[in-house]
PDB file of N, CA and C in Angstrom:
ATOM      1  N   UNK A   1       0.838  -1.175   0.000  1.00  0.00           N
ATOM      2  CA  UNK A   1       0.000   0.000   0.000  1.00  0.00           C
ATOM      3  C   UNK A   1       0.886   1.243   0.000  1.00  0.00           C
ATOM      4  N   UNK A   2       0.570   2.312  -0.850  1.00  0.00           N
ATOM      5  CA  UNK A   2       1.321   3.029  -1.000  1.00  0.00           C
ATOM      6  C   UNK A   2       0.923   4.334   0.315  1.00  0.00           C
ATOM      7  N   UNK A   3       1.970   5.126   0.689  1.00  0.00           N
ATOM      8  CA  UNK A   3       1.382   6.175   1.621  1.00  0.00           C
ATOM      9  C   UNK A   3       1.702   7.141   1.067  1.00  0.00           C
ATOM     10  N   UNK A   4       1.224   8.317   1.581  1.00  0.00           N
ATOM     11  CA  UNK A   4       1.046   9.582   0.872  1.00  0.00           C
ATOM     12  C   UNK A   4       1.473  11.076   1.826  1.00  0.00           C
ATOM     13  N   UNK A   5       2.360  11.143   1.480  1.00  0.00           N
ATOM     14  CA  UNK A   5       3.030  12.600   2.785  1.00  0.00           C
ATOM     15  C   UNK A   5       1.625  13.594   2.684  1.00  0.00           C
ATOM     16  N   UNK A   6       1.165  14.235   3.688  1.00  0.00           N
ATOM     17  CA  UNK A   6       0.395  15.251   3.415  1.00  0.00           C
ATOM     18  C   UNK A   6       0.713  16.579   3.289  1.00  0.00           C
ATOM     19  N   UNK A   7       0.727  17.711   2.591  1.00  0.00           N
ATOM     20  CA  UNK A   7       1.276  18.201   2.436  1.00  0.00           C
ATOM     21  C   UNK A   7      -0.072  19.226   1.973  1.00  0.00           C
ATOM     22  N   UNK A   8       0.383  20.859   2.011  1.00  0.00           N
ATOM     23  CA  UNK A   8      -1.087  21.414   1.642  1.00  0.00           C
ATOM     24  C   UNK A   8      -0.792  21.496  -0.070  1.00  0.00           C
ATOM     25  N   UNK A   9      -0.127  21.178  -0.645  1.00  0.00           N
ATOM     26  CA  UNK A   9       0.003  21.058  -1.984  1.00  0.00           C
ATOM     27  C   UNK A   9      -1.155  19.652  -2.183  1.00  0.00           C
ATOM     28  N   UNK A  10      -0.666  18.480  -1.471  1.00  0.00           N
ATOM     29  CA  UNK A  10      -1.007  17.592  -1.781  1.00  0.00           C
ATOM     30  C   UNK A  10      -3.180  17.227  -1.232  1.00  0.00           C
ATOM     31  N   UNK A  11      -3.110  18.185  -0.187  1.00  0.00           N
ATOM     32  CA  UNK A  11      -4.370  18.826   0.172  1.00  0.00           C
ATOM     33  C   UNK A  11      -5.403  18.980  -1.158  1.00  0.00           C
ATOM     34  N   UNK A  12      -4.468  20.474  -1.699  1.00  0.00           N
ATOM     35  CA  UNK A  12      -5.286  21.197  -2.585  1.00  0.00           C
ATOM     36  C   UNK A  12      -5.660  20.176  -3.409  1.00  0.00           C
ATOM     37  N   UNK A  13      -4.779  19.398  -4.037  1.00  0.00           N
ATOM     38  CA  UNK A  13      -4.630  18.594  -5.456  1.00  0.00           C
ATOM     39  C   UNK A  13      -5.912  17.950  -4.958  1.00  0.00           C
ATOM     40  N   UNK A  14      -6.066  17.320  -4.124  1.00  0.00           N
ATOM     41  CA  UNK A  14      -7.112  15.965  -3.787  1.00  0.00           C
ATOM     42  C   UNK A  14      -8.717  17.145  -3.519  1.00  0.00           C
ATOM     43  N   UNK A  15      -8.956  17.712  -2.722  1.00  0.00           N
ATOM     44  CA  UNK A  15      -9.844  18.928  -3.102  1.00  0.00           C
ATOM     45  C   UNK A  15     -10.261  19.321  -4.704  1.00  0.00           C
ATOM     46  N   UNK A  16      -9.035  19.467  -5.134  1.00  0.00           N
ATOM     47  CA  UNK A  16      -9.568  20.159  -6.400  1.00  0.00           C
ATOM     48  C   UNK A  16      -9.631  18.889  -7.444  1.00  0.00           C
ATOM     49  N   UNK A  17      -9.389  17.891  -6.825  1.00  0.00           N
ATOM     50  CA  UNK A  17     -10.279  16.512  -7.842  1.00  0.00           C
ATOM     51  C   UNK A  17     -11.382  15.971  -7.195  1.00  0.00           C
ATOM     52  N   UNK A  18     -11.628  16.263  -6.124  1.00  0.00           N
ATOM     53  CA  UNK A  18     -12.953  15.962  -5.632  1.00  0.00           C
ATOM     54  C   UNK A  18     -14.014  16.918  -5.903  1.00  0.00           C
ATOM     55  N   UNK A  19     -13.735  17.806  -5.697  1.00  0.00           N
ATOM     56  CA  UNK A  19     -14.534  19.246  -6.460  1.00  0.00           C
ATOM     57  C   UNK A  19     -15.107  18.558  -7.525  1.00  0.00           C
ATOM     58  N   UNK A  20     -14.054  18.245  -8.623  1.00  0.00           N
ATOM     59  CA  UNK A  20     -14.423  18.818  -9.867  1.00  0.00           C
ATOM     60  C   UNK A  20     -15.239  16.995 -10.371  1.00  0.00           C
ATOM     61  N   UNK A  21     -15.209  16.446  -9.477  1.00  0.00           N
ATOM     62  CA  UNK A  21     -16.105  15.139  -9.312  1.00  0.00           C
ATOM     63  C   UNK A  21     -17.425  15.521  -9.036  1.00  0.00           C
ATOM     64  N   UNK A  22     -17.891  16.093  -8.146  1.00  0.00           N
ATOM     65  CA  UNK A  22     -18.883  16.355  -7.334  1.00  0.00           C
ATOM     66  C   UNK A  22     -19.728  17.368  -8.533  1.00  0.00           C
ATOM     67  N   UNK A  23     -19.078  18.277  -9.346  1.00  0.00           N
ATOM     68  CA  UNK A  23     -19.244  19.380 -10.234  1.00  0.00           C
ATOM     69  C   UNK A  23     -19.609  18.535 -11.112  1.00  0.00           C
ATOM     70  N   UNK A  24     -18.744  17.625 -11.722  1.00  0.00           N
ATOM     71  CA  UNK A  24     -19.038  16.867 -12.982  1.00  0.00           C
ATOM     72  C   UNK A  24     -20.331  15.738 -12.879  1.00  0.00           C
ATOM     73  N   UNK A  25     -20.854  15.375 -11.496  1.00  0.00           N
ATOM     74  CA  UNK A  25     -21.493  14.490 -10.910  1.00  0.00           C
ATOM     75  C   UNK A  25     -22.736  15.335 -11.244  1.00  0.00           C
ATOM     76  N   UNK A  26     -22.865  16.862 -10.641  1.00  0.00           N
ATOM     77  CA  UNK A  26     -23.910  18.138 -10.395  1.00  0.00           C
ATOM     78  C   UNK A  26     -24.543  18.101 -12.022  1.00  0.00           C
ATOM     79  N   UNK A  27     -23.288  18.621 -13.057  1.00  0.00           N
ATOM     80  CA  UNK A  27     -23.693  18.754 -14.323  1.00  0.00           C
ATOM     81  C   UNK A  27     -24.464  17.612 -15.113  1.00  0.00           C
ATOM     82  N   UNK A  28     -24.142  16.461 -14.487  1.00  0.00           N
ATOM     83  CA  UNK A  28     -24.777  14.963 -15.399  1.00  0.00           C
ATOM     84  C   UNK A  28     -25.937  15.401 -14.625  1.00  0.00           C
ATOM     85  N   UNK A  29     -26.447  15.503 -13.553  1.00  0.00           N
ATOM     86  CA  UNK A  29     -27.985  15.140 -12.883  1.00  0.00           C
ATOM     87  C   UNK A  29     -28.817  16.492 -13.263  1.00  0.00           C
ATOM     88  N   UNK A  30     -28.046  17.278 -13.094  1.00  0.00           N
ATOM     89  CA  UNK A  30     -28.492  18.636 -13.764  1.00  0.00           C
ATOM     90  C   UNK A  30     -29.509  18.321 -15.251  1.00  0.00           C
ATOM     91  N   UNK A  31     -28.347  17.766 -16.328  1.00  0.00           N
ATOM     92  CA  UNK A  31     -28.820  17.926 -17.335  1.00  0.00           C
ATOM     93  C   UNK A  31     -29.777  16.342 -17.880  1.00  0.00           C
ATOM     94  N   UNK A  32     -29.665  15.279 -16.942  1.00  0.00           N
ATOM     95  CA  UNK A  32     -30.604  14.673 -16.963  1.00  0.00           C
ATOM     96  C   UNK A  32     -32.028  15.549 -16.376  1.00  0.00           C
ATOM     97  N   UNK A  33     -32.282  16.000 -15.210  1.00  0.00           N
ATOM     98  CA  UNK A  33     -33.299  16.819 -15.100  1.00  0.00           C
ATOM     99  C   UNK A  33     -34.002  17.759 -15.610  1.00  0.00           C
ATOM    100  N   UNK A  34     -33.041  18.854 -16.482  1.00  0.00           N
ATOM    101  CA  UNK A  34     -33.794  19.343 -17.923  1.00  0.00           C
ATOM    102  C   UNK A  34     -34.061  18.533 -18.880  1.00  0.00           C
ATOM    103  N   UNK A  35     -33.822  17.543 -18.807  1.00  0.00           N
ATOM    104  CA  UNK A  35     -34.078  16.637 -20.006  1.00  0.00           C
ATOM    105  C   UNK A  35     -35.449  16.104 -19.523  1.00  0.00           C
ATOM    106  N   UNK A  36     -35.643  15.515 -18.540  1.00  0.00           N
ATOM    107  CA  UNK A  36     -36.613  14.806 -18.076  1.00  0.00           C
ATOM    108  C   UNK A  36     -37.801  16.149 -18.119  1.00  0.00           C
ATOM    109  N   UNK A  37     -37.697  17.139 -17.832  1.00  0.00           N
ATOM    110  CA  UNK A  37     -38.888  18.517 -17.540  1.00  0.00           C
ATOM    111  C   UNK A  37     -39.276  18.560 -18.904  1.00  0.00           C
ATOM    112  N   UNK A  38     -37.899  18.540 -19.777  1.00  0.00           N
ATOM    113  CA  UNK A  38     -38.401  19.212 -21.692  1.00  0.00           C
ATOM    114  C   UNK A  38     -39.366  18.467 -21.911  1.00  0.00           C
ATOM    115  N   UNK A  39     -39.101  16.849 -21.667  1.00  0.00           N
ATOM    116  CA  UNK A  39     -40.066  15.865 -22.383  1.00  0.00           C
ATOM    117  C   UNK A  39     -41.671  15.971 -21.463  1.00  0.00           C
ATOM    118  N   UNK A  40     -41.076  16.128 -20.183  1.00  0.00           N
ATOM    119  CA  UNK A  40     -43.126  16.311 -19.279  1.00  0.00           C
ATOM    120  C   UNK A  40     -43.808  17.317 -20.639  1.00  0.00           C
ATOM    121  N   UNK A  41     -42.899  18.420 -20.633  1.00  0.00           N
ATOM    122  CA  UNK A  41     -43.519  19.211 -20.986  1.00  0.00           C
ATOM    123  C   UNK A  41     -44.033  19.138 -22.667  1.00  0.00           C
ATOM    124  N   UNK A  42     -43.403  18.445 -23.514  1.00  0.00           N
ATOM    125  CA  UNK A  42     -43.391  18.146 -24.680  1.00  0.00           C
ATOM    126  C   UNK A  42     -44.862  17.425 -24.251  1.00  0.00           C
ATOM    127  N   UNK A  43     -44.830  16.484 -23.378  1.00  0.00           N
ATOM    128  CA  UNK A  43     -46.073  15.278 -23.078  1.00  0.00           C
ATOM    129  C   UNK A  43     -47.518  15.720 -22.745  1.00  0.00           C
ATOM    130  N   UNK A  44     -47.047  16.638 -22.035  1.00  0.00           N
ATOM    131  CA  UNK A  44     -48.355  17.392 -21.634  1.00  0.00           C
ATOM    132  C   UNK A  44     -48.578  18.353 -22.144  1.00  0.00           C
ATOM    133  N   UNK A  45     -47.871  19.455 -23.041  1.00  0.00           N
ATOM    134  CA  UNK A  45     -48.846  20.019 -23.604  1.00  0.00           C
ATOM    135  C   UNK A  45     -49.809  20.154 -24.626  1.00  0.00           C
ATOM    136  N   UNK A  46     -50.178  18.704 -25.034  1.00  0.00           N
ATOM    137  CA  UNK A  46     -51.176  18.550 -26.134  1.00  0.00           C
ATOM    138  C   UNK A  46     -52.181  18.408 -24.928  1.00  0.00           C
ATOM    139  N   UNK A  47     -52.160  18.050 -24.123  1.00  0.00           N
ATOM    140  CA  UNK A  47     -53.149  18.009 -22.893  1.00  0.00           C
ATOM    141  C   UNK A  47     -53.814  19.077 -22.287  1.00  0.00           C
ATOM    142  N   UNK A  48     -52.522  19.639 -21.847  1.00  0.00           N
ATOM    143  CA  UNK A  48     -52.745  21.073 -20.830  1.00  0.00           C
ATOM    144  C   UNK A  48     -54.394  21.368 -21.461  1.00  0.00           C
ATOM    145  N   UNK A  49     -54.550  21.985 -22.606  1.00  0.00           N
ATOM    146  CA  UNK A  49     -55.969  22.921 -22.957  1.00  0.00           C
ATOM    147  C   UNK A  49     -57.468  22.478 -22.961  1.00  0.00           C
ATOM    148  N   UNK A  50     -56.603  21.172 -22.943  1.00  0.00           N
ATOM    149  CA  UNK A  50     -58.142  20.442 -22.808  1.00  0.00           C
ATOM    150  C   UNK A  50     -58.458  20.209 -21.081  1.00  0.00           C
ATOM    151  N   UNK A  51     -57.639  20.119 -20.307  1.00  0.00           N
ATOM    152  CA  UNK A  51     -57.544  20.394 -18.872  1.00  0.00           C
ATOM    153  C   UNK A  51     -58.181  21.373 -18.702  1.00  0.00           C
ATOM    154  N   UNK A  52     -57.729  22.416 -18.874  1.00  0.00           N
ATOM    155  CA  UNK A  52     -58.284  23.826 -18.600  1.00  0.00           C
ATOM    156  C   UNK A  52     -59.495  23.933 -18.902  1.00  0.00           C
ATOM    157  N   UNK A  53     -60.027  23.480 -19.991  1.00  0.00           N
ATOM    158  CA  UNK A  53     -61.643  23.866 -21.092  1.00  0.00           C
ATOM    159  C   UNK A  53     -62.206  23.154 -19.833  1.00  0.00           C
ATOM    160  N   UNK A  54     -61.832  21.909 -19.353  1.00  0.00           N
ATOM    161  CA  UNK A  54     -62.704  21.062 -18.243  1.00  0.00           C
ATOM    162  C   UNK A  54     -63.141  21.736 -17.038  1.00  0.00           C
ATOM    163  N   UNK A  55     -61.523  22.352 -16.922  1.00  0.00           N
ATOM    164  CA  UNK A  55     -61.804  22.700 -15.219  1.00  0.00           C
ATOM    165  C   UNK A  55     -63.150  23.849 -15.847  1.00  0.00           C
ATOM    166  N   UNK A  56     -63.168  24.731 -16.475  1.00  0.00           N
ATOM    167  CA  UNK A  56     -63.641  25.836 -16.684  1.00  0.00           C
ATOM    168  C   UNK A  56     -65.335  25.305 -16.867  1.00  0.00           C
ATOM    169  N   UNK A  57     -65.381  24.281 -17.435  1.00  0.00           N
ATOM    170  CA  UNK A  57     -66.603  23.766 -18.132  1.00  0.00           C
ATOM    171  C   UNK A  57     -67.358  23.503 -16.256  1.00  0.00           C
ATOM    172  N   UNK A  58     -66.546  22.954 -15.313  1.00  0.00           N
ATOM    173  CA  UNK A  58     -66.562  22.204 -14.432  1.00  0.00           C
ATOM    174  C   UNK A  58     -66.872  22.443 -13.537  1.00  0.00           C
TER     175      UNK A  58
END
């Protein structure tokens, strides 16, 4: 097993790859979640107006 002096060089380095994990982790779920909203919304809005005419009728 290898060991690792700590050092605040060696600090930063491990920080700034965990960061940019956590960032790169943020951006995938991120842009799965606009993805997932575009399509609700693609889905439902042939719907939406006829919803509305109901509630209104209703």
């Amino acid at each position: 097993m290898k060991t690792m002096e700590l050092t605040p060089t060696a600090t930063v380095k491990f920080d700034s790859t965990a960061m940019a994990t956590r960032v790169s982790s943020f951006k995938k779920t991120a842009k799965k979640f606009f993805k997932a909203t575009c399509r609700f919304f693609v889905v439902i809005s042939p719907a939406y107006p006829q919803y509305v005419e109901s509630l209104k009728r209703g």
